[in-house]
N, C-alpha and C. Protein backbone atom coordinates (compact mmCIF):
# COMPACT_ATOMS: atom_id res chain seq x y z
N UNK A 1 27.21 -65.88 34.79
CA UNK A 1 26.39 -64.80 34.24
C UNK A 1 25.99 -65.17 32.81
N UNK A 2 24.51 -65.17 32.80
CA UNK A 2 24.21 -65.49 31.00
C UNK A 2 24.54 -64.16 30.31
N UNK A 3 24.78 -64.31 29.00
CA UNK A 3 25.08 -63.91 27.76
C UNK A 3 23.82 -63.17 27.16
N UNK A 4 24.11 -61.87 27.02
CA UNK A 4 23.02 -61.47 26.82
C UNK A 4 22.45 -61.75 25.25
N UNK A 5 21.52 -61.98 25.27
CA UNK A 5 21.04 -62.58 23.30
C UNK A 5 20.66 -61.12 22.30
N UNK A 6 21.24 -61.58 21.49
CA UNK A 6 20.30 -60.23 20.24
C UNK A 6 19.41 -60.03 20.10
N UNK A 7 18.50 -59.29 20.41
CA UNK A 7 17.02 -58.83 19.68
C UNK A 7 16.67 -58.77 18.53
N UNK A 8 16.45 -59.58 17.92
CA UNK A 8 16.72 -59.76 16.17
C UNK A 8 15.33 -59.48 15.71
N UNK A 9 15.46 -58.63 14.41
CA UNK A 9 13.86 -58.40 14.01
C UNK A 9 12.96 -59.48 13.61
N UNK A 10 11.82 -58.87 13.71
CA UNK A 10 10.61 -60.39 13.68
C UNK A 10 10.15 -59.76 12.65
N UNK A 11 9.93 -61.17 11.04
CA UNK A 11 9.55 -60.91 9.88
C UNK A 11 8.50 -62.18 9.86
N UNK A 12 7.37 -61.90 9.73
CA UNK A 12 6.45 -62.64 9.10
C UNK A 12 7.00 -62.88 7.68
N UNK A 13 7.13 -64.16 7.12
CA UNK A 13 7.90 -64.57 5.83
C UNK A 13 6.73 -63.96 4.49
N UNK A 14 5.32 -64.84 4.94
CA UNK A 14 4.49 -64.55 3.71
C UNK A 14 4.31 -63.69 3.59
N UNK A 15 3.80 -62.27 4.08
CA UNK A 15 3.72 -60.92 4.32
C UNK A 15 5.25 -60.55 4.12
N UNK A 16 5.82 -60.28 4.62
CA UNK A 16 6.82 -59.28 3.97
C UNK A 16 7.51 -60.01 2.96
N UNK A 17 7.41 -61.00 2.76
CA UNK A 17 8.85 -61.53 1.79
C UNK A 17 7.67 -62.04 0.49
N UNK A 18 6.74 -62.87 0.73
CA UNK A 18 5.79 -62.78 -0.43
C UNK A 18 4.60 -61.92 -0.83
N UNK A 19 3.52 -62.25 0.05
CA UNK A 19 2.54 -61.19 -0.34
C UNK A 19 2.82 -59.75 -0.71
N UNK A 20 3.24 -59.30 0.00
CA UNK A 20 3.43 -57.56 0.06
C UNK A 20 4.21 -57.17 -1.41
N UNK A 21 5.37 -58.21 -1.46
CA UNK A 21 5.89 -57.40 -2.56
C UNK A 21 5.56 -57.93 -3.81
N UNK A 22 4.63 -59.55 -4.28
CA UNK A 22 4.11 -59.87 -5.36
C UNK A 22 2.55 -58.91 -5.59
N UNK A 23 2.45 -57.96 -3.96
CA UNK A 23 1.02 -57.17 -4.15
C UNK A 23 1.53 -56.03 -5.34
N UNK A 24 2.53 -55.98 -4.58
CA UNK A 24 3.20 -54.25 -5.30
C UNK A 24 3.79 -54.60 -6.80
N UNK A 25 3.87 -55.10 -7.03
CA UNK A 25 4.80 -55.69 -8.54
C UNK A 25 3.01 -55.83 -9.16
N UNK A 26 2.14 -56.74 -8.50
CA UNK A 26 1.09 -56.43 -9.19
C UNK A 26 0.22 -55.50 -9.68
N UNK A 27 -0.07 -54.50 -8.40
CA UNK A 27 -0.69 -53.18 -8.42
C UNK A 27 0.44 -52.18 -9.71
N UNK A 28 1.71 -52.52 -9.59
CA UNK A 28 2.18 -51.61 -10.23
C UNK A 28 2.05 -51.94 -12.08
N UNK A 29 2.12 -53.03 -11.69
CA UNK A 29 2.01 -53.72 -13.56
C UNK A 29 0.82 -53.59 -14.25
N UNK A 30 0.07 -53.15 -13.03
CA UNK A 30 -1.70 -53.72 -13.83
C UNK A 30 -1.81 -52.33 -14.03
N UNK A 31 -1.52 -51.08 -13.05
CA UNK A 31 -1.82 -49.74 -13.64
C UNK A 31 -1.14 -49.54 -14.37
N UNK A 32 0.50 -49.61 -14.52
CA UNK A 32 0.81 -49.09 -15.84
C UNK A 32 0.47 -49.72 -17.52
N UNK A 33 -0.23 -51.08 -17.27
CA UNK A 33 -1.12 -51.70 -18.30
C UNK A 33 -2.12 -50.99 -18.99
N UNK A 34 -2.99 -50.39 -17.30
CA UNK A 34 -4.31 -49.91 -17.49
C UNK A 34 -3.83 -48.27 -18.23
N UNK A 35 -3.12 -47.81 -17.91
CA UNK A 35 -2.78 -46.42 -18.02
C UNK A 35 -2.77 -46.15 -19.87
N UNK A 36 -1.89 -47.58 -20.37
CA UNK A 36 -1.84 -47.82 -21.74
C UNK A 36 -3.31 -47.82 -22.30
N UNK A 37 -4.14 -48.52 -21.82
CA UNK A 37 -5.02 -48.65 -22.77
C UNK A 37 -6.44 -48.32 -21.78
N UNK A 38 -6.10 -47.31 -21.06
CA UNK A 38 -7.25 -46.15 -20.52
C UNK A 38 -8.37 -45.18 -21.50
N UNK A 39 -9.73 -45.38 -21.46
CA UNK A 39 -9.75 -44.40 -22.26
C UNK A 39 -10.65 -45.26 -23.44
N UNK A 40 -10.21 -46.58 -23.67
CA UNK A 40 -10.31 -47.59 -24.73
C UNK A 40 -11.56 -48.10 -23.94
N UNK A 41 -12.75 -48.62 -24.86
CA UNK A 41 -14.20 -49.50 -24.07
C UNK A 41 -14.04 -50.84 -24.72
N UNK A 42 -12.80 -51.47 -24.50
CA UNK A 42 -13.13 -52.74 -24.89
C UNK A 42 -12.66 -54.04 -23.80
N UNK A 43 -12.32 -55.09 -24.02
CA UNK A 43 -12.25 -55.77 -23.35
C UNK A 43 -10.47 -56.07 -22.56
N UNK A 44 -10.12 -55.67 -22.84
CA UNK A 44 -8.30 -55.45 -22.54
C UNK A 44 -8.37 -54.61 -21.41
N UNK A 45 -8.58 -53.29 -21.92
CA UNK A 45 -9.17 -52.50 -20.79
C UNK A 45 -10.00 -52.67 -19.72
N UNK A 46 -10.97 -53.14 -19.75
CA UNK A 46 -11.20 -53.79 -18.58
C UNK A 46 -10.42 -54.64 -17.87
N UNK A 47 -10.24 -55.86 -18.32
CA UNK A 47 -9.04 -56.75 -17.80
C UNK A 47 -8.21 -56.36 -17.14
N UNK A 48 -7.24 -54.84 -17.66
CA UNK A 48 -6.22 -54.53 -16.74
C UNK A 48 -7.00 -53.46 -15.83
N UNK A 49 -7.87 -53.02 -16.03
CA UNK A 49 -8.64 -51.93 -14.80
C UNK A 49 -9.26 -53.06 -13.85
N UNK A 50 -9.19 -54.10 -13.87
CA UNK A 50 -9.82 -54.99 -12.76
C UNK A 50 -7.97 -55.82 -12.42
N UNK A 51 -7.48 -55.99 -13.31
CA UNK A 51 -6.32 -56.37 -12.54
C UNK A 51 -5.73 -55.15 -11.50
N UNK A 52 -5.76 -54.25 -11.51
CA UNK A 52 -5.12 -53.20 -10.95
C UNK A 52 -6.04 -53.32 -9.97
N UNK A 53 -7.09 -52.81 -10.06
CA UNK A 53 -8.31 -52.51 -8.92
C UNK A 53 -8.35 -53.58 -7.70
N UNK A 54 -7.83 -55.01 -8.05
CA UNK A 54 -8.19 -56.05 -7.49
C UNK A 54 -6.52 -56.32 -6.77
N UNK A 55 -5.34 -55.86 -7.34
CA UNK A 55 -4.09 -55.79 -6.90
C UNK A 55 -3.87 -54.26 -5.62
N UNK A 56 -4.64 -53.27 -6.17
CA UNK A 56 -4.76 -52.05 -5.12
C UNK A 56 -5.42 -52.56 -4.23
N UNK A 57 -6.86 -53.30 -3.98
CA UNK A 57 -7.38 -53.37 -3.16
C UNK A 57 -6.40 -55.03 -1.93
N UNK A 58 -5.97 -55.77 -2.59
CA UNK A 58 -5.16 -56.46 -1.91
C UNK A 58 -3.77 -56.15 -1.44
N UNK A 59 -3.08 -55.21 -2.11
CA UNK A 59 -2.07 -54.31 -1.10
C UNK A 59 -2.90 -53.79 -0.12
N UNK A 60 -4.00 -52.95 -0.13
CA UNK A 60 -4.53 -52.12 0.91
C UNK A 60 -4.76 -53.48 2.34
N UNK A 61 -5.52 -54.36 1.94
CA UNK A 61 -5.58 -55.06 3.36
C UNK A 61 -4.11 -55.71 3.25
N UNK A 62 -3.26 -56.07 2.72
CA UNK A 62 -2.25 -56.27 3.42
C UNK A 62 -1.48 -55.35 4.55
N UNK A 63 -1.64 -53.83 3.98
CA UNK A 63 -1.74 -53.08 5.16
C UNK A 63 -1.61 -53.21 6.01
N UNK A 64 -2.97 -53.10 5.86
CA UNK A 64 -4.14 -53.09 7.12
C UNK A 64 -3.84 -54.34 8.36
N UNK A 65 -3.08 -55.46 7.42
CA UNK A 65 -2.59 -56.64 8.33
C UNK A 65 -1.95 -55.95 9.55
N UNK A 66 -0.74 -54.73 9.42
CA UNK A 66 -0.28 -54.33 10.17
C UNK A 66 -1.00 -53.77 11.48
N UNK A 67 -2.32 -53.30 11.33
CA UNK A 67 -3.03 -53.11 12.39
C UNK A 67 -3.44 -54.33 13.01
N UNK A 68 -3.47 -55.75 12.53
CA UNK A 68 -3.64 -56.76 13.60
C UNK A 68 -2.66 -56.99 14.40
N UNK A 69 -1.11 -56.45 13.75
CA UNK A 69 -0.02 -56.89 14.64
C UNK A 69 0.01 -55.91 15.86
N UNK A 70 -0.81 -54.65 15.74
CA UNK A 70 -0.64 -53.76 16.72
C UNK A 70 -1.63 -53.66 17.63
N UNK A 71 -2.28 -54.69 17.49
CA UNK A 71 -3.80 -55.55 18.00
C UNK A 71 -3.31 -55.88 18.92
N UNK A 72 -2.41 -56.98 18.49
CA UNK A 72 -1.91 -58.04 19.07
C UNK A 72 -0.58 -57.76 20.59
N UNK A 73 -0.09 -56.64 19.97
CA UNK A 73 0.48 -56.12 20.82
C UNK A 73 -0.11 -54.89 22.15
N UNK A 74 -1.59 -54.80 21.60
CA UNK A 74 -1.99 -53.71 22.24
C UNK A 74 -2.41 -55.18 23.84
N UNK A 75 -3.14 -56.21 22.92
CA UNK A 75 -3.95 -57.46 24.19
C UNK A 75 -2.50 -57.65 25.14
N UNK A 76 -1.60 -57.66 24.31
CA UNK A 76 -0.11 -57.86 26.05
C UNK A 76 0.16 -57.09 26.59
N UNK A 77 -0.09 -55.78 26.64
CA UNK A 77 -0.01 -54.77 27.03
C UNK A 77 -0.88 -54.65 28.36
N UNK A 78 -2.28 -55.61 27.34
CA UNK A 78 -3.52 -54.88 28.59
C UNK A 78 -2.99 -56.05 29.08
N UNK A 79 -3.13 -57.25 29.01
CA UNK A 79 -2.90 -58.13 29.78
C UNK A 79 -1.62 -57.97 31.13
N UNK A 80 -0.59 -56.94 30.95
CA UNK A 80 0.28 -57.08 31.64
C UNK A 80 -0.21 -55.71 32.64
N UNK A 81 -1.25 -54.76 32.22
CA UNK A 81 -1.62 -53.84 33.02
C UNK A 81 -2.37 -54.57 33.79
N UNK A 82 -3.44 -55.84 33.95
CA UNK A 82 -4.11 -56.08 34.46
C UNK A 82 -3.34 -57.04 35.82
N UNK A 83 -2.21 -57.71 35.38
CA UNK A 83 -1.42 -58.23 36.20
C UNK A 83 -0.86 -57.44 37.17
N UNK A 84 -0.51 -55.85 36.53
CA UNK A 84 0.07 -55.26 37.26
C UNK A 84 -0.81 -54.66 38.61
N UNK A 85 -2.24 -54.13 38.09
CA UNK A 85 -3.06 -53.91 39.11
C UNK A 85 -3.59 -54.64 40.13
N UNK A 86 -3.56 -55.94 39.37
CA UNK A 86 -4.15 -57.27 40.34
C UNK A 86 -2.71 -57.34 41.29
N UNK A 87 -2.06 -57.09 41.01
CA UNK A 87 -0.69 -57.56 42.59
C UNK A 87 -0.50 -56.22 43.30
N UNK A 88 -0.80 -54.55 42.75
CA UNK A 88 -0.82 -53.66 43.45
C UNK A 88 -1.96 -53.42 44.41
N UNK A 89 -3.12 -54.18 43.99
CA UNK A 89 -4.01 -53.80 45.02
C UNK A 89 -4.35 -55.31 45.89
N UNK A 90 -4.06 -56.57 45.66
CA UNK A 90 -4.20 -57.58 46.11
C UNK A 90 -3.35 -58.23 47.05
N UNK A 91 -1.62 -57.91 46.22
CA UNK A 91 -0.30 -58.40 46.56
C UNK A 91 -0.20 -59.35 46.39
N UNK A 92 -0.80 -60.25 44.95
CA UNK A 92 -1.10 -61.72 44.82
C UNK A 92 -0.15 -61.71 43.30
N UNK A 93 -0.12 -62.60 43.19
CA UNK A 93 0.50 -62.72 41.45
C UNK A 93 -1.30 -63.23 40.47
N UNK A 94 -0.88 -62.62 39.91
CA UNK A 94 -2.09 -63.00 39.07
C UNK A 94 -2.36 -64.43 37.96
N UNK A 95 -1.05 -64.83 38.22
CA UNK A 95 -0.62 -65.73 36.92
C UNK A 95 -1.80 -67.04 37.54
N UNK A 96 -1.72 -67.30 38.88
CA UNK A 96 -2.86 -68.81 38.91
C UNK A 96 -4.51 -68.37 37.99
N UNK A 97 -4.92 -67.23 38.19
CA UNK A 97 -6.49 -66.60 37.86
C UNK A 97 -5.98 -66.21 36.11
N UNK A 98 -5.38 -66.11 35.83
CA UNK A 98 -4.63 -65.57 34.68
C UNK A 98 -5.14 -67.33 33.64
N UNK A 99 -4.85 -68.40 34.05
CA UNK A 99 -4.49 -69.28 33.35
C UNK A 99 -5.74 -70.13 32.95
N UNK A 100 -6.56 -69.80 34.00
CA UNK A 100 -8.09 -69.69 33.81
C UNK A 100 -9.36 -69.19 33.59
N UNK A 101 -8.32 -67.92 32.76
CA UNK A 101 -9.54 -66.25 32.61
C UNK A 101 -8.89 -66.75 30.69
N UNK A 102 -9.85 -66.30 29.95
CA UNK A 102 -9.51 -66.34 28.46
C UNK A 102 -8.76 -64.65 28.42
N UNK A 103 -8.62 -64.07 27.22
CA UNK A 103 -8.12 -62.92 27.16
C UNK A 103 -9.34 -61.59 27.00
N UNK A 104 -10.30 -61.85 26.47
CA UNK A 104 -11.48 -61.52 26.61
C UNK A 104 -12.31 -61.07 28.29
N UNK A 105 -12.26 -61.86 29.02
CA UNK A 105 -12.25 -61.49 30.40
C UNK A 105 -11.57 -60.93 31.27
N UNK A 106 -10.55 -61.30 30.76
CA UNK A 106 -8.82 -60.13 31.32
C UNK A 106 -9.20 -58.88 30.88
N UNK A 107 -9.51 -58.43 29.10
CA UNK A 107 -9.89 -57.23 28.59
C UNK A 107 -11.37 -56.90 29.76
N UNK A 108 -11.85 -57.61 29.81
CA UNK A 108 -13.24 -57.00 30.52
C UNK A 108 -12.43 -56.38 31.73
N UNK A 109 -12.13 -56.88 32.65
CA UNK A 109 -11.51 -57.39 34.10
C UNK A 109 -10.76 -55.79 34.33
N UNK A 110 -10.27 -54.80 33.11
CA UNK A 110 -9.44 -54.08 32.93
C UNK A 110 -10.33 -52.41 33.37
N UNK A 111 -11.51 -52.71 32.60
CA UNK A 111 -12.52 -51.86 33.38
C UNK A 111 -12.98 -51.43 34.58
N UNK A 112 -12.36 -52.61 35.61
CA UNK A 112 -12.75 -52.61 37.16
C UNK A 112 -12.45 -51.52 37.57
N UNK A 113 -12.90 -50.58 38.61
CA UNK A 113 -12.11 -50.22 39.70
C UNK A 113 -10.57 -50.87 40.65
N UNK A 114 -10.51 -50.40 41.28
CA UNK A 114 -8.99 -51.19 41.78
C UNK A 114 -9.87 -51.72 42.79
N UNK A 115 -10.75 -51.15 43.63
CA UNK A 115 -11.34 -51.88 45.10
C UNK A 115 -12.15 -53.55 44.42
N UNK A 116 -12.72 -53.15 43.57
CA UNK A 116 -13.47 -54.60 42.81
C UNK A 116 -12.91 -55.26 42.21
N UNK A 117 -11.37 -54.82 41.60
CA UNK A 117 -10.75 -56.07 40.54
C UNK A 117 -10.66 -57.43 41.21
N UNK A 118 -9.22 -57.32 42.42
CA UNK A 118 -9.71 -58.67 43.18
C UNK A 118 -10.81 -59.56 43.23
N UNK A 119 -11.68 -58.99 43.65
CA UNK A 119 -12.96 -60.22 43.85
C UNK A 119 -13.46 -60.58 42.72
N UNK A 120 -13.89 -59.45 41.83
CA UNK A 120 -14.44 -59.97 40.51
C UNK A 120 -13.35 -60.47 39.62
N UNK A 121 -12.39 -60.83 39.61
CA UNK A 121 -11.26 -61.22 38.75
C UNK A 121 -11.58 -62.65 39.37
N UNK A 122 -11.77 -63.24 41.01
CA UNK A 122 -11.79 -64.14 41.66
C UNK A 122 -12.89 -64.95 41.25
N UNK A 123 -14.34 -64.09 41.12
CA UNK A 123 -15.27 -65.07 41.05
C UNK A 123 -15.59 -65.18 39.31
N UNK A 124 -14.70 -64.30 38.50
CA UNK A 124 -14.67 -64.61 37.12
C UNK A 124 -14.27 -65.99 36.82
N UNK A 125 -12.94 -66.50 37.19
CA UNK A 125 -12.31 -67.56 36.77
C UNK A 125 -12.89 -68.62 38.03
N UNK A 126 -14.06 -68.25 38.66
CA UNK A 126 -14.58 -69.59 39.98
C UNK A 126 -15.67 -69.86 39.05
N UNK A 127 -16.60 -68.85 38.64
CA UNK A 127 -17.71 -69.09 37.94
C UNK A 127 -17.68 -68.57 36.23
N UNK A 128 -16.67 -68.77 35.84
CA UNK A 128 -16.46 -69.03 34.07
C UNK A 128 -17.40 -67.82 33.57
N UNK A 129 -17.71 -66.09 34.34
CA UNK A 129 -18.19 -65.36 33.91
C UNK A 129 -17.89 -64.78 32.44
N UNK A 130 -18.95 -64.47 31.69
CA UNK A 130 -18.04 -64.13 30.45
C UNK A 130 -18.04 -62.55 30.60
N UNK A 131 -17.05 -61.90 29.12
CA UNK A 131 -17.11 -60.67 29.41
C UNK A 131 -18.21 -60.05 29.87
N UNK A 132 -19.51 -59.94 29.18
CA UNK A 132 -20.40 -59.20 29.88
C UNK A 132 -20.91 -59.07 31.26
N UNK A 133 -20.98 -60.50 31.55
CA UNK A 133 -21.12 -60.76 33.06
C UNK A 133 -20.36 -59.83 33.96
N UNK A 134 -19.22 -59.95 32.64
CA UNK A 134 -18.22 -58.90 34.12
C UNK A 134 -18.23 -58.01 34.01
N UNK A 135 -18.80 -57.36 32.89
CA UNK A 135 -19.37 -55.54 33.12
C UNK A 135 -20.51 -55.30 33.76
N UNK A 136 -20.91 -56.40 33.69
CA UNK A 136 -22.24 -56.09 34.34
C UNK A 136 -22.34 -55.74 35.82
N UNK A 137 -21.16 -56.84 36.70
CA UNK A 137 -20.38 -57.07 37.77
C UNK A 137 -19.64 -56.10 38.42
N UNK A 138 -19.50 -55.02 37.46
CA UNK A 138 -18.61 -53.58 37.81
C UNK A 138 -19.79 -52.27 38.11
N UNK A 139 -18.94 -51.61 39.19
CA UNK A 139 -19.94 -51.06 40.15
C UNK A 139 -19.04 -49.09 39.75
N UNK A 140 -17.42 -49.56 39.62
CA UNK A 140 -16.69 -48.48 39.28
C UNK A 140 -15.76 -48.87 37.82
N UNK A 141 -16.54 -48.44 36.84
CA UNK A 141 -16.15 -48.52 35.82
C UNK A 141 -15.40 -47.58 35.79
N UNK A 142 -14.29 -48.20 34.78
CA UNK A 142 -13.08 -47.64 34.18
C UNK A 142 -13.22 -47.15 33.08
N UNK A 143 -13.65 -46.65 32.13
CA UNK A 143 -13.88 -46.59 30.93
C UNK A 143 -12.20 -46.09 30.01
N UNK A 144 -12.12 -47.27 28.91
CA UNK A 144 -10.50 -47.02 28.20
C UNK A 144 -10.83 -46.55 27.13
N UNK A 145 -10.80 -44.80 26.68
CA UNK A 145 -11.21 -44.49 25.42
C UNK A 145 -9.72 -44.69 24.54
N UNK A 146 -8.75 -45.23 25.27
CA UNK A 146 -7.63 -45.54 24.31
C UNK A 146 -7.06 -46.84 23.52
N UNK A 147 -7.82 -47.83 24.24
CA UNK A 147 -8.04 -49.17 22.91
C UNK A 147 -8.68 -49.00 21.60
N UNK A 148 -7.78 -49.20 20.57
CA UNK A 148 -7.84 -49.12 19.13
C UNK A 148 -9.08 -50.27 19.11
C-alpha cells in the first residue's frame, strides 16, 4: 500500500516572496514620502507622487496576477468537464482526441450539445478545426455564462 504524500502549499517564489512584498514596502514608502511633502509644487513632490503612483499601480496588477492563477485553474476544470462528457455520452476515454485538440478547441468543444460532442470533437482533431470552426459546427449550443 503507498504512503499517502502531503499536500503542501504551492508558492510562486517571485510573486509572493519578491514582487508582492518589495511592491508593498514600495507603495508604502513612497506615500508616506508623498504625504510629507503633499501640497508642495516642486520637484520632490512629484518624485514621490510618481513613486507611489507607479508602486500602487504595480501592487494592483500583481493582484490581478491572482486572477490568472484562477484562469488557469478554471481551463482544468473545463478540460476535465469535457473529458467527462466525452466518455458519458461516447463511453470512450477522451485522452487519444485530447492529445491532439489544443486547449482552445477543448474550450470550444465544451459548447456542444452531448448528441454532437462525439463527432465534432472527432472531426476537430481529424481536420485541425480551429475554435471557430467548431462553433460554427454546433447545431445545439451550450452557452457557459459562467467562465470568468
Amino acid at each position: 500500500m503507498a504512503t499517502p504524500t502531503k499536500n503542501t502549499v504551492q508558492f510562486y517564489p517571485w510573486h509572493h516572496f519578491v514582487l508582492l512584498p518589495l511592491a508593498l514596502i514600495l507603495a508604502g514608502y513612497g506615500i508616506k514620502h508623498y504625504l510629507n511633502v503633499a501640497g508642495n509644487d516642486d520637484e520632490i513632490a512629484r518624485l514621490w507622487f510618481t513613486v507611489a503612483a507607479v508602486a500602487v499601480v504595480g501592487l494592483g496588477v500583481l493582484i490581478m496576477l491572482r486572477q490568472h492563477y484562477a484562469l488557469q485553474l478554471q481551463d482544468r476544470v473545463c478540460r476535465l468537464e469535457v473529458r467527462q462528457r466525452y466518455f458519458e455520452v461516447s463511453g470512450q476515454r477522451f485522452a487519444a482526441l485530447e492529445k491532439q485538440l489544443t486547449l482552445s478547441q477543448i474550450l470550444s468543444l465544451r459548447l456542444a450539445g452531448d448528441a454532437e460532442l462525439p463527432a465534432l470533437a472527432q472531426a476537430a482533431a481529424a481536420e485541425k478545426l480551429s475554435p471557430k470552426d467548431i462553433q460554427a459546427r454546433i447545431t445545439d449550443f451550450q452557452f457557459d455564462a459562467m467562465r470568468v
